[in-house]
Protein backbone atom coordinates (compact mmCIF):
# COMPACT_ATOMS: atom_id res chain seq x y z
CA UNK A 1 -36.88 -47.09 -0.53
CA UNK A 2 -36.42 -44.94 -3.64
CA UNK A 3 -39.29 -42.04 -4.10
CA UNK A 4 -40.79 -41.64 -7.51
CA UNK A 5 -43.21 -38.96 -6.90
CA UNK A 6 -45.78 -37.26 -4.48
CA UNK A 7 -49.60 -36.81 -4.74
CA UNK A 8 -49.33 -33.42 -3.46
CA UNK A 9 -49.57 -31.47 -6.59
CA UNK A 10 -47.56 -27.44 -6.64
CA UNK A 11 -49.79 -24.21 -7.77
CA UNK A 12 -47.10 -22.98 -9.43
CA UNK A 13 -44.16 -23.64 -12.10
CA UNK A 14 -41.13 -25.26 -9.73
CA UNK A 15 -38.70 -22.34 -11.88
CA UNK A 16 -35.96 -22.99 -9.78
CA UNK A 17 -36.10 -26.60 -8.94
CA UNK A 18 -35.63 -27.36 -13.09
CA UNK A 19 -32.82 -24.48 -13.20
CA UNK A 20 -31.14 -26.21 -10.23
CA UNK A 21 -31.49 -30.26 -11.73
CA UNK A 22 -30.00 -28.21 -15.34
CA UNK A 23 -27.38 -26.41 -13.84
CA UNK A 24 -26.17 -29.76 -11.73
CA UNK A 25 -27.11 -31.86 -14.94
CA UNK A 26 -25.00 -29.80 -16.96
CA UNK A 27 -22.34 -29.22 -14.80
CA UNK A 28 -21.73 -33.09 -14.56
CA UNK A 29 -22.14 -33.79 -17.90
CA UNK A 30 -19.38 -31.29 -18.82
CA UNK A 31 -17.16 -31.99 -16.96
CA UNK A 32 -17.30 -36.09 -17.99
CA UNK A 33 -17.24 -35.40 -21.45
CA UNK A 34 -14.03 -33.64 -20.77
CA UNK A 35 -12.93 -36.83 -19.31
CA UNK A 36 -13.92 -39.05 -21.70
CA UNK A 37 -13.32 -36.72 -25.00
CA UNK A 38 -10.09 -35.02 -23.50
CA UNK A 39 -11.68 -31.36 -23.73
CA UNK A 40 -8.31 -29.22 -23.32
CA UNK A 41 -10.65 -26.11 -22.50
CA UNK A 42 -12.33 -28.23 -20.06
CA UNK A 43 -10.74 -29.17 -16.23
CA UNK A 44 -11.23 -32.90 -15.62
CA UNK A 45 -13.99 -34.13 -13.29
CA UNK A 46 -10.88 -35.20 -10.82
CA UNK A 47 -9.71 -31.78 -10.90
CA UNK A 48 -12.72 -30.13 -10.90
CA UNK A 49 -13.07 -32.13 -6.92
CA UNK A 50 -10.39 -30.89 -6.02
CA UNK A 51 -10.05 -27.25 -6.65
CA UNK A 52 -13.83 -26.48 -6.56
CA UNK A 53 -15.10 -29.52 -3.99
CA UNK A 54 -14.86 -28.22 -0.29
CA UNK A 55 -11.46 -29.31 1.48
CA UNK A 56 -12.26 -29.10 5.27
CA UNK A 57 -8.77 -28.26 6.19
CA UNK A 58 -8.45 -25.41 3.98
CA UNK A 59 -11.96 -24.13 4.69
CA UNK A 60 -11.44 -24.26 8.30
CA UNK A 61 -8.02 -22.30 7.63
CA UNK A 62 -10.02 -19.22 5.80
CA UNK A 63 -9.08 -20.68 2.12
CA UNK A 64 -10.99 -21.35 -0.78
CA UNK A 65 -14.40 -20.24 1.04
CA UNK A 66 -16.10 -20.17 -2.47
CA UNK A 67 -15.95 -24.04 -2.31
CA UNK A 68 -18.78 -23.75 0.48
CA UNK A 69 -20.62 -22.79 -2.97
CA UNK A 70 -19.28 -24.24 -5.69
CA UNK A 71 -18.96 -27.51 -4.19
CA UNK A 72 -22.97 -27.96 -4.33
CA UNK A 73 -22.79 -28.38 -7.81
CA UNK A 74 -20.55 -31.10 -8.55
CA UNK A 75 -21.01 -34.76 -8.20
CA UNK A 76 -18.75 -37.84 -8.68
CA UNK A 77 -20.82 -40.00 -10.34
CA UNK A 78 -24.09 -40.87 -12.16
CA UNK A 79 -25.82 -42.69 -9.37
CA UNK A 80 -24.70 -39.52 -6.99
CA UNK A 81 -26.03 -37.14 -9.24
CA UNK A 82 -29.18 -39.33 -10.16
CA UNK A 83 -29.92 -39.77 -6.92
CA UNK A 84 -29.64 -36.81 -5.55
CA UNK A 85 -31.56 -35.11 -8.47
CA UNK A 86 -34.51 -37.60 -7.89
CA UNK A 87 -35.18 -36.14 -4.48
CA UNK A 88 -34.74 -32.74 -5.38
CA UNK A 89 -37.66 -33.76 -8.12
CA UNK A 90 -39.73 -35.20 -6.06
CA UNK A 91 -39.75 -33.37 -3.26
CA UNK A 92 -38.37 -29.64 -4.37
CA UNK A 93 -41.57 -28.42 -6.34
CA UNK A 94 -43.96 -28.11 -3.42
CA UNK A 95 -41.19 -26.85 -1.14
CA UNK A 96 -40.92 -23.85 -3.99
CA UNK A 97 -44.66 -23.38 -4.04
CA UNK A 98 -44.25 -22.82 0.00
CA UNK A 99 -41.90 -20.28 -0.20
CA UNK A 100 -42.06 -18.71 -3.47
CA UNK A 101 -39.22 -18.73 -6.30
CA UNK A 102 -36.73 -16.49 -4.87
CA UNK A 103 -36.90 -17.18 -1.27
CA UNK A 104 -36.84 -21.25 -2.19
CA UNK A 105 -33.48 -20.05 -4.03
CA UNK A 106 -32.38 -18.29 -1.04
CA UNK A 107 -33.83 -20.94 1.52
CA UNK A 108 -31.51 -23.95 -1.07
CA UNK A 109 -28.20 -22.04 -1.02
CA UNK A 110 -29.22 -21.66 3.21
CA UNK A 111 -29.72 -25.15 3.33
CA UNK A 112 -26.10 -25.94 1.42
CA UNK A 113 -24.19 -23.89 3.93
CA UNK A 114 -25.55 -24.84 6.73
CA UNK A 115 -24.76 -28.28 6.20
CA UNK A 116 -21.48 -27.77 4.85
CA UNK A 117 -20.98 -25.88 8.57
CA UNK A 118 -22.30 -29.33 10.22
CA UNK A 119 -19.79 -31.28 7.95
CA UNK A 120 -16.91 -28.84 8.53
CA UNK A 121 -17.21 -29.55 12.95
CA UNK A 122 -18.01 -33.35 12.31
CA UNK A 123 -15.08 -33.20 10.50
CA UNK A 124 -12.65 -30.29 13.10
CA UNK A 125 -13.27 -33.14 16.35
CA UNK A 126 -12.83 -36.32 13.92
CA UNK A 127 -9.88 -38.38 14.63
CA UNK A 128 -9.22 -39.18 11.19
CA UNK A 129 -7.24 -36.53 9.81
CA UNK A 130 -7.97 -38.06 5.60
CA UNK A 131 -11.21 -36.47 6.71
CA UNK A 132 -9.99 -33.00 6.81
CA UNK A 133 -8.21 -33.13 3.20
CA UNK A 134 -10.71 -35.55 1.75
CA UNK A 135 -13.02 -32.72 -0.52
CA UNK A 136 -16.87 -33.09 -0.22
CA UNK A 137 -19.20 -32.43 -2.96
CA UNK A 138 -22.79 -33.05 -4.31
CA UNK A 139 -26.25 -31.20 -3.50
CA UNK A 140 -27.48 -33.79 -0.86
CA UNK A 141 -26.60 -31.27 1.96
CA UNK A 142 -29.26 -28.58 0.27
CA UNK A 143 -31.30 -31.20 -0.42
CA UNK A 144 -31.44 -32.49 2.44
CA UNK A 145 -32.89 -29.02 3.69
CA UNK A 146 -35.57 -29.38 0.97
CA UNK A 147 -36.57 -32.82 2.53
CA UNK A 148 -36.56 -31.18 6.14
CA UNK A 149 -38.86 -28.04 5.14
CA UNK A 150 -40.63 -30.70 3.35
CA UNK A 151 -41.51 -32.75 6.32
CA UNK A 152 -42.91 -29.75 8.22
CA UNK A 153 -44.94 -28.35 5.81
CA UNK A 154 -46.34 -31.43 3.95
CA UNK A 155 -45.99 -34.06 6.65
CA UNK A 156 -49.30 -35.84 5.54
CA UNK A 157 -48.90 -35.88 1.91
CA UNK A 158 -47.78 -39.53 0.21
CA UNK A 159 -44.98 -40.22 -1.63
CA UNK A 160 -44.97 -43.28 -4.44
CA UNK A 161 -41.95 -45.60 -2.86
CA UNK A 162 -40.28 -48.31 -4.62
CA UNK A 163 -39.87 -50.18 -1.38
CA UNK A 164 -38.14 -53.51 -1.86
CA UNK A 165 -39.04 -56.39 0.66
CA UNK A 166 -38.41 -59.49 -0.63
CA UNK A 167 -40.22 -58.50 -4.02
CA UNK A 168 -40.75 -54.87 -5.74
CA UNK A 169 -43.58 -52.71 -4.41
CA UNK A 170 -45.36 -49.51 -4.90
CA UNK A 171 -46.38 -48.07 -2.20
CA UNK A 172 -47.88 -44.67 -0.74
CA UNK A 173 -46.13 -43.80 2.35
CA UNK A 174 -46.71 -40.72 4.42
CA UNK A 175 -43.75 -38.31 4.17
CA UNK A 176 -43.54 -38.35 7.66
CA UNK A 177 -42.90 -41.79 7.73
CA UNK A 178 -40.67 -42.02 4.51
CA UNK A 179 -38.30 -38.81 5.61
CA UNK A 180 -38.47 -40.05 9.54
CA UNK A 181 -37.06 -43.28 8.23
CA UNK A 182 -34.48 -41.05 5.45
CA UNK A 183 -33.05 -39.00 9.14
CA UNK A 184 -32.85 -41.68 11.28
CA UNK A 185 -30.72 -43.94 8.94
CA UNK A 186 -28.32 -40.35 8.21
CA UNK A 187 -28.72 -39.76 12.02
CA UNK A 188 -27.30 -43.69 12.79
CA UNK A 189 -25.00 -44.12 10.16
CA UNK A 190 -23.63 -40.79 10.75
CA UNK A 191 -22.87 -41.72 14.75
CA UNK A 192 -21.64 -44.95 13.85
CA UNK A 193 -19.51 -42.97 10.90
CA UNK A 194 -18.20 -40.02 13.03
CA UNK A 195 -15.05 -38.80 11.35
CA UNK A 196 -14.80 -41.53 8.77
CA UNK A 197 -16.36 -39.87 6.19
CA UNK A 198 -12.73 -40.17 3.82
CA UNK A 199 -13.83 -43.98 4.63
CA UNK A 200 -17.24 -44.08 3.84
CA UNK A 201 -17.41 -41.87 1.32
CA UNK A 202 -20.82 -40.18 2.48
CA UNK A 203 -21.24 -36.96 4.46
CA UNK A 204 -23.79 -38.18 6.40
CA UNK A 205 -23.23 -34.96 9.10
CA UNK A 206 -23.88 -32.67 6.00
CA UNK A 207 -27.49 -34.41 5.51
CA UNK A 208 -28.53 -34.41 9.36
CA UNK A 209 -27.20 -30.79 8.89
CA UNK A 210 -29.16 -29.24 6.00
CA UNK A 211 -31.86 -31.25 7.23
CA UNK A 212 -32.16 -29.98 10.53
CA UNK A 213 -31.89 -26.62 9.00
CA UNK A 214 -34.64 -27.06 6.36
CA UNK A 215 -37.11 -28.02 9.78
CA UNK A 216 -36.35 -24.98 10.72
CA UNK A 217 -37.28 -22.65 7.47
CA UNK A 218 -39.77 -24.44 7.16
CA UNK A 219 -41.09 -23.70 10.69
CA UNK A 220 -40.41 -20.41 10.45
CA UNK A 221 -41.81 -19.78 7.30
CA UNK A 222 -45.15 -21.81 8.19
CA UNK A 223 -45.47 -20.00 11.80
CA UNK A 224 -44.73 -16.13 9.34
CA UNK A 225 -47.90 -17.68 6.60
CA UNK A 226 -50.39 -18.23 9.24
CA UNK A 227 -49.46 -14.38 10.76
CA UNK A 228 -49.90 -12.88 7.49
CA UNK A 229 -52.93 -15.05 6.89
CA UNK A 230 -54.67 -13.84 10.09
């Protein structure tokens, strides 16, 4: 299933949302042209991973901690950074209407670490040690937290699917429905997964992480509007 937008329409200019889709946009886009054009001033996308993507190993060692930060922003291909800018589209706006520009900013970079913690003791009680010096990177871990506060506050609202079943549809399905389904594939593929990310390629523990911890913003947050509205 592949979103292409909600019906749920923001009050308010999604500020950050854009700046974050630029900044990852650009980032990417920089750093391929250096490997394609040979920018000297420029690191290579390969070395970019691997001094700015998050090494579990050396995180869990004290090292590099800025990685927990920097690693957000990079992504290893098109389809990784396409898809994970799609979501953030669809789905980020209304989640920035909720809480307002800076504490959505705040709530994102929240999101990222929590799920990079997640990753880090999927990771620490793995028994695949490439785990631990394979580097993660991409925004689907604060993303994911976007999707979770997303689910709580908008649970009701529909999101245009591409849904493919034998032929090409368009259909409106609940979010509740379309991010239940999103966690509980993360959730299975990330048991049956369990210290094989170097293998798989996909930090599925990061997504169940920053999604869990977007349920809970977004819980909190809700529970804090309806005080202040009463």
């Amino acid at each position: 299933m592949i979103p292409i937008r909600d019906e749920n329409r923001s009050q308010t200019p999604p500020h950050i949302t854009r700046m974050l889709i630029m900044v990852n946009v650009t980032v990417f886009l920089v750093l391929w042209l250096s490997d394609n054009l040979l920018l000297k001033s420029v690191p290579s996308l390969t070395s970019a991973v691997w001094n700015f993507g998050e090494i579990p190993a050396l995180i869990l060692r004290g090292q590099r901690l800025y990685t927990v930060f920097t690693s957000m922003f990079l992504h290893a291909n098109l389809i990784h950074l396409g898809g994970n800018m799609l979501f953030l589209y669809v789905f980020g706006d209304n989640v920035e209407d909720a809480f307002g520009h800076g504490r959505y900013a705040v709530f994102y970079l929240l999101s990222g670490i929590a799920a990079s913690v997640v990753h880090l003791v999927s990771v620490a009680y793995s028994a695949d040690l490439r785990a631990l010096y394979a580097p993660a990177i991409g925004a689907s871990g604060a993303i994911a937290g976007v999707l979770g506060a997303y689910l709580v506050m908008y649970p009701t609202s529909r999101i245009l699917t591409l849904v493919f079943i034998g032929w090409i549809y368009i259909l409106p399905i609940p979010a509740i429905f379309f991010l239940g389904l999103w966690f509980v594939y993360q959730l299975l593929y990330g048991m049956l997964a369990l210290g094989l990310e170097a293998v798989t390629g996909i930090a599925y523990w990061a997504h169940i992480g920053g999604f869990v911890a977007g349920i809970f913003f977004g819980l909190v947050w809700r529970g804090r509007r309806r005080v202040q509205v009463t």
